[in-house]
C-alpha atoms as a PDB file:
ATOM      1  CA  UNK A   1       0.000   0.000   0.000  1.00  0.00           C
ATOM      2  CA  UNK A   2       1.137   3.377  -0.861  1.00  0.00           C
ATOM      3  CA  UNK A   3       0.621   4.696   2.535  1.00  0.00           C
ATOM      4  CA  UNK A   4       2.280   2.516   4.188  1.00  0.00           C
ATOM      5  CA  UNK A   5       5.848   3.708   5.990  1.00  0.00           C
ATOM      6  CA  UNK A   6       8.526   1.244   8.109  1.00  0.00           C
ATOM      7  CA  UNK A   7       8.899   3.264  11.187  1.00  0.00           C
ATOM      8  CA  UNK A   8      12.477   2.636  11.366  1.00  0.00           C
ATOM      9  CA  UNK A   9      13.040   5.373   8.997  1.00  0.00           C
ATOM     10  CA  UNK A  10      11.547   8.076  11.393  1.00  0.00           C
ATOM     11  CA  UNK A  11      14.743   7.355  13.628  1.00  0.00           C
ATOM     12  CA  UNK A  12      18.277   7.872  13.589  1.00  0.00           C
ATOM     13  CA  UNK A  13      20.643   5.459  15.146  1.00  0.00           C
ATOM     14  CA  UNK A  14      23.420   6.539  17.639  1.00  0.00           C
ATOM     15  CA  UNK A  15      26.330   4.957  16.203  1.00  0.00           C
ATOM     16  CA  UNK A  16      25.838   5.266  12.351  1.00  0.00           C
ATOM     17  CA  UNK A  17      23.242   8.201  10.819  1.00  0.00           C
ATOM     18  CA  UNK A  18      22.181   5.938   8.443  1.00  0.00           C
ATOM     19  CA  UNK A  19      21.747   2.495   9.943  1.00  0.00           C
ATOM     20  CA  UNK A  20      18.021   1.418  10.488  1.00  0.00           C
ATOM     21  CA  UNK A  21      17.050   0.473  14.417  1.00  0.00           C
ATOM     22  CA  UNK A  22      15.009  -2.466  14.729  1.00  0.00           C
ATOM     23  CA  UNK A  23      11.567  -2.318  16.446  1.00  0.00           C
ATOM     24  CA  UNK A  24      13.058  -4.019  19.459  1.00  0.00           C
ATOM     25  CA  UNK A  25      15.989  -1.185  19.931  1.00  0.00           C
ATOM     26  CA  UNK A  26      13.207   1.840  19.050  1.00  0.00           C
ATOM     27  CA  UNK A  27      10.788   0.216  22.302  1.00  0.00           C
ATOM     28  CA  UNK A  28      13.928  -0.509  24.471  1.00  0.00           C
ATOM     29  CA  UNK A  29      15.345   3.527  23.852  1.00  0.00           C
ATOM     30  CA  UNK A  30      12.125   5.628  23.615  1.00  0.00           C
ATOM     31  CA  UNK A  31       9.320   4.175  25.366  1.00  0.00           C
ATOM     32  CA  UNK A  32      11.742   1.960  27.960  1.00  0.00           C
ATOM     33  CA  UNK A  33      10.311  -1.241  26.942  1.00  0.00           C
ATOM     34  CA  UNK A  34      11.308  -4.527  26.225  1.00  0.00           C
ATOM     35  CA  UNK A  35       9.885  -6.512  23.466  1.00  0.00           C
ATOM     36  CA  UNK A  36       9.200 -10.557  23.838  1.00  0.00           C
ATOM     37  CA  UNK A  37      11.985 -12.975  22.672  1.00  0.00           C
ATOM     38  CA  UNK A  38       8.975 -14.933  20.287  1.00  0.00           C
ATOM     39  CA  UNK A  39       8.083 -12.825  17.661  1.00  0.00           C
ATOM     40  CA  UNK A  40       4.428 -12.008  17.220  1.00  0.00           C
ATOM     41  CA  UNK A  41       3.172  -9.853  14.585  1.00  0.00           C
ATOM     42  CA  UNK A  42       0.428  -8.594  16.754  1.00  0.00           C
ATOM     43  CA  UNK A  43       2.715  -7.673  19.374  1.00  0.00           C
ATOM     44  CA  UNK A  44       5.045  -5.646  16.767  1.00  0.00           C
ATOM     45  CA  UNK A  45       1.641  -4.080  15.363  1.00  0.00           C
ATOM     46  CA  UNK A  46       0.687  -2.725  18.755  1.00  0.00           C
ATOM     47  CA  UNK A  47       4.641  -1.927  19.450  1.00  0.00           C
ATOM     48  CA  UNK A  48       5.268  -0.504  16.323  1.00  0.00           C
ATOM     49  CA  UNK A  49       1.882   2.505  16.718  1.00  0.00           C
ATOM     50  CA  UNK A  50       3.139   3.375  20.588  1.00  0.00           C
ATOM     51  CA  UNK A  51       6.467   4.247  18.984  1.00  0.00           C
ATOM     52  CA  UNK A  52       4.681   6.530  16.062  1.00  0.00           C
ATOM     53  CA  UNK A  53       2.405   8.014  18.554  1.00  0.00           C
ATOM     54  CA  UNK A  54       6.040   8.354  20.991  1.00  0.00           C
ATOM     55  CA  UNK A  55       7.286  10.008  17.409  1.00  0.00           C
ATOM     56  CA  UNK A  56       4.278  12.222  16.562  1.00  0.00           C
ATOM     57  CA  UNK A  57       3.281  13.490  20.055  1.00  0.00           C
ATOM     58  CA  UNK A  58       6.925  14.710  20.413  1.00  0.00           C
ATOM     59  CA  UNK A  59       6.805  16.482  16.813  1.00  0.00           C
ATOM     60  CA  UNK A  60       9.541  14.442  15.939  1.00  0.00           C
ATOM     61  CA  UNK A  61      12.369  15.300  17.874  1.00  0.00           C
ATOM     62  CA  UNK A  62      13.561  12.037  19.800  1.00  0.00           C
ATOM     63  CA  UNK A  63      17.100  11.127  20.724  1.00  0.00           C
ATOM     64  CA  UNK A  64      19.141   8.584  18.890  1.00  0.00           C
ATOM     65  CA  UNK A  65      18.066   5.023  19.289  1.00  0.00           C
ATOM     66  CA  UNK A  66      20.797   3.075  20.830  1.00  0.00           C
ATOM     67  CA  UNK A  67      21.233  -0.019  19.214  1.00  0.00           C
ATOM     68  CA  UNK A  68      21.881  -3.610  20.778  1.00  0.00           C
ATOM     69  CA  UNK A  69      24.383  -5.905  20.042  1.00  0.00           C
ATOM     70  CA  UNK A  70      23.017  -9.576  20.204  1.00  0.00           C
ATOM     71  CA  UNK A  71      25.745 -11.644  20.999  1.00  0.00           C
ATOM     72  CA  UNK A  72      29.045  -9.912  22.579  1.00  0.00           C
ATOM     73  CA  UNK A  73      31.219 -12.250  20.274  1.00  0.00           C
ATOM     74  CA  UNK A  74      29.819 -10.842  16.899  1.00  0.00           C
ATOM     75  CA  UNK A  75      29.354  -7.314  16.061  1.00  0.00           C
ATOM     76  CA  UNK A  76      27.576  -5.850  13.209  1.00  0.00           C
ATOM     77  CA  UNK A  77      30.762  -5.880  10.763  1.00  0.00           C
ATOM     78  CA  UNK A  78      30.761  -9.548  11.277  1.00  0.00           C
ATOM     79  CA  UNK A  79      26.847 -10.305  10.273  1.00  0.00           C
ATOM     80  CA  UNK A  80      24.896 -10.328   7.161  1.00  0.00           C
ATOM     81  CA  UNK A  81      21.295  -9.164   6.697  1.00  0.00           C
ATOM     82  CA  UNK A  82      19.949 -12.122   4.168  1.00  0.00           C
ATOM     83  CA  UNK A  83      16.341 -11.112   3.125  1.00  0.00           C
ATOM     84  CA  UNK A  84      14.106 -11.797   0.175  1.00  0.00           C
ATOM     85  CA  UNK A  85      13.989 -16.062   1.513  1.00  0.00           C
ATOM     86  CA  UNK A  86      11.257 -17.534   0.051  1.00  0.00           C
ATOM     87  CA  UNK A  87       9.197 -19.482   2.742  1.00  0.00           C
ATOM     88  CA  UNK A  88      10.364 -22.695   1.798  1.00  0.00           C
ATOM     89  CA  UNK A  89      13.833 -22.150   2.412  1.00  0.00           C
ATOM     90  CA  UNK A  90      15.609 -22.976   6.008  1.00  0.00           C
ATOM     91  CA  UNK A  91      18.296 -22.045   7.833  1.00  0.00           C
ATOM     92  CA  UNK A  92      20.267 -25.241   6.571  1.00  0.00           C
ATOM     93  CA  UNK A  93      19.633 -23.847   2.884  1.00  0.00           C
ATOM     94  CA  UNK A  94      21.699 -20.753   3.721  1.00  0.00           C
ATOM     95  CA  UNK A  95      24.134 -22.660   5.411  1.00  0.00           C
ATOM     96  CA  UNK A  96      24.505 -24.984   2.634  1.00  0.00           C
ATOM     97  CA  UNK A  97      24.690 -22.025   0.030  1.00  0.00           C
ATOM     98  CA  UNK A  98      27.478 -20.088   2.288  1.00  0.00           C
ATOM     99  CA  UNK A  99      29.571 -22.948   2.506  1.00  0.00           C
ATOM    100  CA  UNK A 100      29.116 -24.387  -1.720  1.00  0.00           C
ATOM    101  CA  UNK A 101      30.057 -20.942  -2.613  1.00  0.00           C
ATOM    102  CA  UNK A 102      32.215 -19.450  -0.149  1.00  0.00           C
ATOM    103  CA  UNK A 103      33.824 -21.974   1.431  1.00  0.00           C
ATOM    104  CA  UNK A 104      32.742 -20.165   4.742  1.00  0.00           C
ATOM    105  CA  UNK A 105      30.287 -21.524   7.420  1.00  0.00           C
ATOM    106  CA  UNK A 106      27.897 -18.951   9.274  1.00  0.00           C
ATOM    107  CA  UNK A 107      28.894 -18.965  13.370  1.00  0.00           C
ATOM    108  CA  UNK A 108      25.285 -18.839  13.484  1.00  0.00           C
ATOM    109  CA  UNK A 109      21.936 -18.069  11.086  1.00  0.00           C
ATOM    110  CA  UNK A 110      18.737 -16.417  13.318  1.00  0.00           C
ATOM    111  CA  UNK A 111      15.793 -17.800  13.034  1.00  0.00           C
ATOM    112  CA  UNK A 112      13.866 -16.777   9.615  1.00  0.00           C
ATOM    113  CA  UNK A 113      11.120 -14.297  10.504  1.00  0.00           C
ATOM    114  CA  UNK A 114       8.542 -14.715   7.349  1.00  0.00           C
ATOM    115  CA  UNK A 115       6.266 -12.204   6.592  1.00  0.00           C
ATOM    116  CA  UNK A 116       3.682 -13.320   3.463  1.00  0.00           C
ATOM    117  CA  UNK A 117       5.919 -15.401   0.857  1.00  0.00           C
ATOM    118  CA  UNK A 118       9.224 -13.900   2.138  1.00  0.00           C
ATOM    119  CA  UNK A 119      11.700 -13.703   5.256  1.00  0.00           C
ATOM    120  CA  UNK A 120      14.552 -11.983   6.360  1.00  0.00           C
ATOM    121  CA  UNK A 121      17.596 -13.550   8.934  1.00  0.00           C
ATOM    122  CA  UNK A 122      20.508 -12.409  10.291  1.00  0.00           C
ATOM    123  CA  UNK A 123      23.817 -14.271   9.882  1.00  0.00           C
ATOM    124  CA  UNK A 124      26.524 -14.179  11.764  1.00  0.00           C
ATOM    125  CA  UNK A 125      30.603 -15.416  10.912  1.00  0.00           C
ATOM    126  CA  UNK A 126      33.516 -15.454  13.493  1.00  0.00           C
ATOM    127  CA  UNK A 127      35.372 -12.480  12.590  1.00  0.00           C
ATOM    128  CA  UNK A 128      34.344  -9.219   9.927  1.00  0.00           C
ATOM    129  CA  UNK A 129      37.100 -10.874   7.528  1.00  0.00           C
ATOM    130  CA  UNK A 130      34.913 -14.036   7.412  1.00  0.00           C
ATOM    131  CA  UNK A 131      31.714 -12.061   6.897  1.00  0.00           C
ATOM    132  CA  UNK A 132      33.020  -9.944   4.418  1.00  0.00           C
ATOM    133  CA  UNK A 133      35.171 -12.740   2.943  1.00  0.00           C
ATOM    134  CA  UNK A 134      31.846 -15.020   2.614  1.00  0.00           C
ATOM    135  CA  UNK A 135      29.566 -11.784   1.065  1.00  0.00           C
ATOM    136  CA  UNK A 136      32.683 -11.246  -1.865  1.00  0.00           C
ATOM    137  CA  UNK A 137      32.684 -14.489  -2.983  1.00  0.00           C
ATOM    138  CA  UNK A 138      29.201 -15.134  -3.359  1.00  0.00           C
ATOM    139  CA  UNK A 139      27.986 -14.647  -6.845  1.00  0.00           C
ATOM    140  CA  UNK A 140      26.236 -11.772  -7.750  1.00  0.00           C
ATOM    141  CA  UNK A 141      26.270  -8.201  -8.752  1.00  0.00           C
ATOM    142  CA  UNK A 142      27.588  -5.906  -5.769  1.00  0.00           C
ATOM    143  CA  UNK A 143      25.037  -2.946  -5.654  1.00  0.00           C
ATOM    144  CA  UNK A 144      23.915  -0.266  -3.334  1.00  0.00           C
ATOM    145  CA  UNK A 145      20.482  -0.361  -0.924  1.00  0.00           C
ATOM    146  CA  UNK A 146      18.581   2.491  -0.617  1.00  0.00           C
ATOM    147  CA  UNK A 147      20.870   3.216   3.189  1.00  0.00           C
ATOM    148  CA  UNK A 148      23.889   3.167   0.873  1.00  0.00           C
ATOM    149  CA  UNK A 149      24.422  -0.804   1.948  1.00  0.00           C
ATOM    150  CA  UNK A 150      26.365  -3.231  -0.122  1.00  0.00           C
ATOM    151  CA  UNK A 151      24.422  -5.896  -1.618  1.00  0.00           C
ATOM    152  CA  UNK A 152      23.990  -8.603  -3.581  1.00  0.00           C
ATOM    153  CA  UNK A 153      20.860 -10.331  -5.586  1.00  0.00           C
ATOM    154  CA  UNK A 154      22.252 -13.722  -5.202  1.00  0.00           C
ATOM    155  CA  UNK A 155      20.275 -16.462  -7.704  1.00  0.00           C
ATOM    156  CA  UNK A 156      18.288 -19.605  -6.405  1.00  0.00           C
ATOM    157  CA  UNK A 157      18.329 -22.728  -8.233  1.00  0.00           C
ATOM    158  CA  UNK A 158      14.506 -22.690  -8.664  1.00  0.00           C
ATOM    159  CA  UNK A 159      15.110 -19.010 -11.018  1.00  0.00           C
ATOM    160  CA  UNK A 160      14.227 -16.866  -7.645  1.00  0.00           C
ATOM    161  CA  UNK A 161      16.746 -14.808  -5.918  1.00  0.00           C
ATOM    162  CA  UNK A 162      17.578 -13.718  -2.029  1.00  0.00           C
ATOM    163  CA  UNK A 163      19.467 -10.417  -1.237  1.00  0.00           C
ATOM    164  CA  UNK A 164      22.379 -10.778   1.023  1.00  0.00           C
ATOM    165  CA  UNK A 165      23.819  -7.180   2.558  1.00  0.00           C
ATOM    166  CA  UNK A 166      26.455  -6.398   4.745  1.00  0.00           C
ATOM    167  CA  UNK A 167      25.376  -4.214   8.295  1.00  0.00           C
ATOM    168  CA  UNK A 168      27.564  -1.805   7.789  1.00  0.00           C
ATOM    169  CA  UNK A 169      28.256   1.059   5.322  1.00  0.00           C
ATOM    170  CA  UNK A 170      31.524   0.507   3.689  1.00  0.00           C
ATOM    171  CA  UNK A 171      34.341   3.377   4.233  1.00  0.00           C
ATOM    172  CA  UNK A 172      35.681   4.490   0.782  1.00  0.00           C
END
Protein backbone atom coordinates (compact mmCIF):
# COMPACT_ATOMS: atom_id res chain seq x y z
CA UNK A 1 0.00 0.00 0.00
CA UNK A 2 1.14 3.38 -0.86
CA UNK A 3 0.62 4.70 2.54
CA UNK A 4 2.28 2.52 4.19
CA UNK A 5 5.85 3.71 5.99
CA UNK A 6 8.53 1.24 8.11
CA UNK A 7 8.90 3.26 11.19
CA UNK A 8 12.48 2.64 11.37
CA UNK A 9 13.04 5.37 9.00
CA UNK A 10 11.55 8.08 11.39
CA UNK A 11 14.74 7.35 13.63
CA UNK A 12 18.28 7.87 13.59
CA UNK A 13 20.64 5.46 15.15
CA UNK A 14 23.42 6.54 17.64
CA UNK A 15 26.33 4.96 16.20
CA UNK A 16 25.84 5.27 12.35
CA UNK A 17 23.24 8.20 10.82
CA UNK A 18 22.18 5.94 8.44
CA UNK A 19 21.75 2.49 9.94
CA UNK A 20 18.02 1.42 10.49
CA UNK A 21 17.05 0.47 14.42
CA UNK A 22 15.01 -2.47 14.73
CA UNK A 23 11.57 -2.32 16.45
CA UNK A 24 13.06 -4.02 19.46
CA UNK A 25 15.99 -1.18 19.93
CA UNK A 26 13.21 1.84 19.05
CA UNK A 27 10.79 0.22 22.30
CA UNK A 28 13.93 -0.51 24.47
CA UNK A 29 15.35 3.53 23.85
CA UNK A 30 12.13 5.63 23.62
CA UNK A 31 9.32 4.18 25.37
CA UNK A 32 11.74 1.96 27.96
CA UNK A 33 10.31 -1.24 26.94
CA UNK A 34 11.31 -4.53 26.22
CA UNK A 35 9.89 -6.51 23.47
CA UNK A 36 9.20 -10.56 23.84
CA UNK A 37 11.99 -12.98 22.67
CA UNK A 38 8.97 -14.93 20.29
CA UNK A 39 8.08 -12.83 17.66
CA UNK A 40 4.43 -12.01 17.22
CA UNK A 41 3.17 -9.85 14.58
CA UNK A 42 0.43 -8.59 16.75
CA UNK A 43 2.71 -7.67 19.37
CA UNK A 44 5.04 -5.65 16.77
CA UNK A 45 1.64 -4.08 15.36
CA UNK A 46 0.69 -2.73 18.76
CA UNK A 47 4.64 -1.93 19.45
CA UNK A 48 5.27 -0.50 16.32
CA UNK A 49 1.88 2.51 16.72
CA UNK A 50 3.14 3.38 20.59
CA UNK A 51 6.47 4.25 18.98
CA UNK A 52 4.68 6.53 16.06
CA UNK A 53 2.41 8.01 18.55
CA UNK A 54 6.04 8.35 20.99
CA UNK A 55 7.29 10.01 17.41
CA UNK A 56 4.28 12.22 16.56
CA UNK A 57 3.28 13.49 20.06
CA UNK A 58 6.92 14.71 20.41
CA UNK A 59 6.80 16.48 16.81
CA UNK A 60 9.54 14.44 15.94
CA UNK A 61 12.37 15.30 17.87
CA UNK A 62 13.56 12.04 19.80
CA UNK A 63 17.10 11.13 20.72
CA UNK A 64 19.14 8.58 18.89
CA UNK A 65 18.07 5.02 19.29
CA UNK A 66 20.80 3.07 20.83
CA UNK A 67 21.23 -0.02 19.21
CA UNK A 68 21.88 -3.61 20.78
CA UNK A 69 24.38 -5.90 20.04
CA UNK A 70 23.02 -9.58 20.20
CA UNK A 71 25.75 -11.64 21.00
CA UNK A 72 29.04 -9.91 22.58
CA UNK A 73 31.22 -12.25 20.27
CA UNK A 74 29.82 -10.84 16.90
CA UNK A 75 29.35 -7.31 16.06
CA UNK A 76 27.58 -5.85 13.21
CA UNK A 77 30.76 -5.88 10.76
CA UNK A 78 30.76 -9.55 11.28
CA UNK A 79 26.85 -10.30 10.27
CA UNK A 80 24.90 -10.33 7.16
CA UNK A 81 21.30 -9.16 6.70
CA UNK A 82 19.95 -12.12 4.17
CA UNK A 83 16.34 -11.11 3.12
CA UNK A 84 14.11 -11.80 0.17
CA UNK A 85 13.99 -16.06 1.51
CA UNK A 86 11.26 -17.53 0.05
CA UNK A 87 9.20 -19.48 2.74
CA UNK A 88 10.36 -22.70 1.80
CA UNK A 89 13.83 -22.15 2.41
CA UNK A 90 15.61 -22.98 6.01
CA UNK A 91 18.30 -22.04 7.83
CA UNK A 92 20.27 -25.24 6.57
CA UNK A 93 19.63 -23.85 2.88
CA UNK A 94 21.70 -20.75 3.72
CA UNK A 95 24.13 -22.66 5.41
CA UNK A 96 24.50 -24.98 2.63
CA UNK A 97 24.69 -22.02 0.03
CA UNK A 98 27.48 -20.09 2.29
CA UNK A 99 29.57 -22.95 2.51
CA UNK A 100 29.12 -24.39 -1.72
CA UNK A 101 30.06 -20.94 -2.61
CA UNK A 102 32.21 -19.45 -0.15
CA UNK A 103 33.82 -21.97 1.43
CA UNK A 104 32.74 -20.17 4.74
CA UNK A 105 30.29 -21.52 7.42
CA UNK A 106 27.90 -18.95 9.27
CA UNK A 107 28.89 -18.97 13.37
CA UNK A 108 25.29 -18.84 13.48
CA UNK A 109 21.94 -18.07 11.09
CA UNK A 110 18.74 -16.42 13.32
CA UNK A 111 15.79 -17.80 13.03
CA UNK A 112 13.87 -16.78 9.62
CA UNK A 113 11.12 -14.30 10.50
CA UNK A 114 8.54 -14.71 7.35
CA UNK A 115 6.27 -12.20 6.59
CA UNK A 116 3.68 -13.32 3.46
CA UNK A 117 5.92 -15.40 0.86
CA UNK A 118 9.22 -13.90 2.14
CA UNK A 119 11.70 -13.70 5.26
CA UNK A 120 14.55 -11.98 6.36
CA UNK A 121 17.60 -13.55 8.93
CA UNK A 122 20.51 -12.41 10.29
CA UNK A 123 23.82 -14.27 9.88
CA UNK A 124 26.52 -14.18 11.76
CA UNK A 125 30.60 -15.42 10.91
CA UNK A 126 33.52 -15.45 13.49
CA UNK A 127 35.37 -12.48 12.59
CA UNK A 128 34.34 -9.22 9.93
CA UNK A 129 37.10 -10.87 7.53
CA UNK A 130 34.91 -14.04 7.41
CA UNK A 131 31.71 -12.06 6.90
CA UNK A 132 33.02 -9.94 4.42
CA UNK A 133 35.17 -12.74 2.94
CA UNK A 134 31.85 -15.02 2.61
CA UNK A 135 29.57 -11.78 1.07
CA UNK A 136 32.68 -11.25 -1.86
CA UNK A 137 32.68 -14.49 -2.98
CA UNK A 138 29.20 -15.13 -3.36
CA UNK A 139 27.99 -14.65 -6.85
CA UNK A 140 26.24 -11.77 -7.75
CA UNK A 141 26.27 -8.20 -8.75
CA UNK A 142 27.59 -5.91 -5.77
CA UNK A 143 25.04 -2.95 -5.65
CA UNK A 144 23.92 -0.27 -3.33
CA UNK A 145 20.48 -0.36 -0.92
CA UNK A 146 18.58 2.49 -0.62
CA UNK A 147 20.87 3.22 3.19
CA UNK A 148 23.89 3.17 0.87
CA UNK A 149 24.42 -0.80 1.95
CA UNK A 150 26.37 -3.23 -0.12
CA UNK A 151 24.42 -5.90 -1.62
CA UNK A 152 23.99 -8.60 -3.58
CA UNK A 153 20.86 -10.33 -5.59
CA UNK A 154 22.25 -13.72 -5.20
CA UNK A 155 20.27 -16.46 -7.70
CA UNK A 156 18.29 -19.61 -6.41
CA UNK A 157 18.33 -22.73 -8.23
CA UNK A 158 14.51 -22.69 -8.66
CA UNK A 159 15.11 -19.01 -11.02
CA UNK A 160 14.23 -16.87 -7.64
CA UNK A 161 16.75 -14.81 -5.92
CA UNK A 162 17.58 -13.72 -2.03
CA UNK A 163 19.47 -10.42 -1.24
CA UNK A 164 22.38 -10.78 1.02
CA UNK A 165 23.82 -7.18 2.56
CA UNK A 166 26.45 -6.40 4.74
CA UNK A 167 25.38 -4.21 8.29
CA UNK A 168 27.56 -1.80 7.79
CA UNK A 169 28.26 1.06 5.32
CA UNK A 170 31.52 0.51 3.69
CA UNK A 171 34.34 3.38 4.23
CA UNK A 172 35.68 4.49 0.78
Amino acid sequence: HHCNVDSAHLFVTKDDPFGSPSLKDIASTVLDQAMPEIHDSVNDALMTLRVVQYYIKNGGVVKPIIRSIRNKSTGLGSQLFCHRIPIICKSDHLETLFLKHSWIKPKEIDEIKHSGQYGNTLISFATMQHANLAFMTLDGEEELDKSGRSQKKVYLRDGGYIRVRKMFHDRK
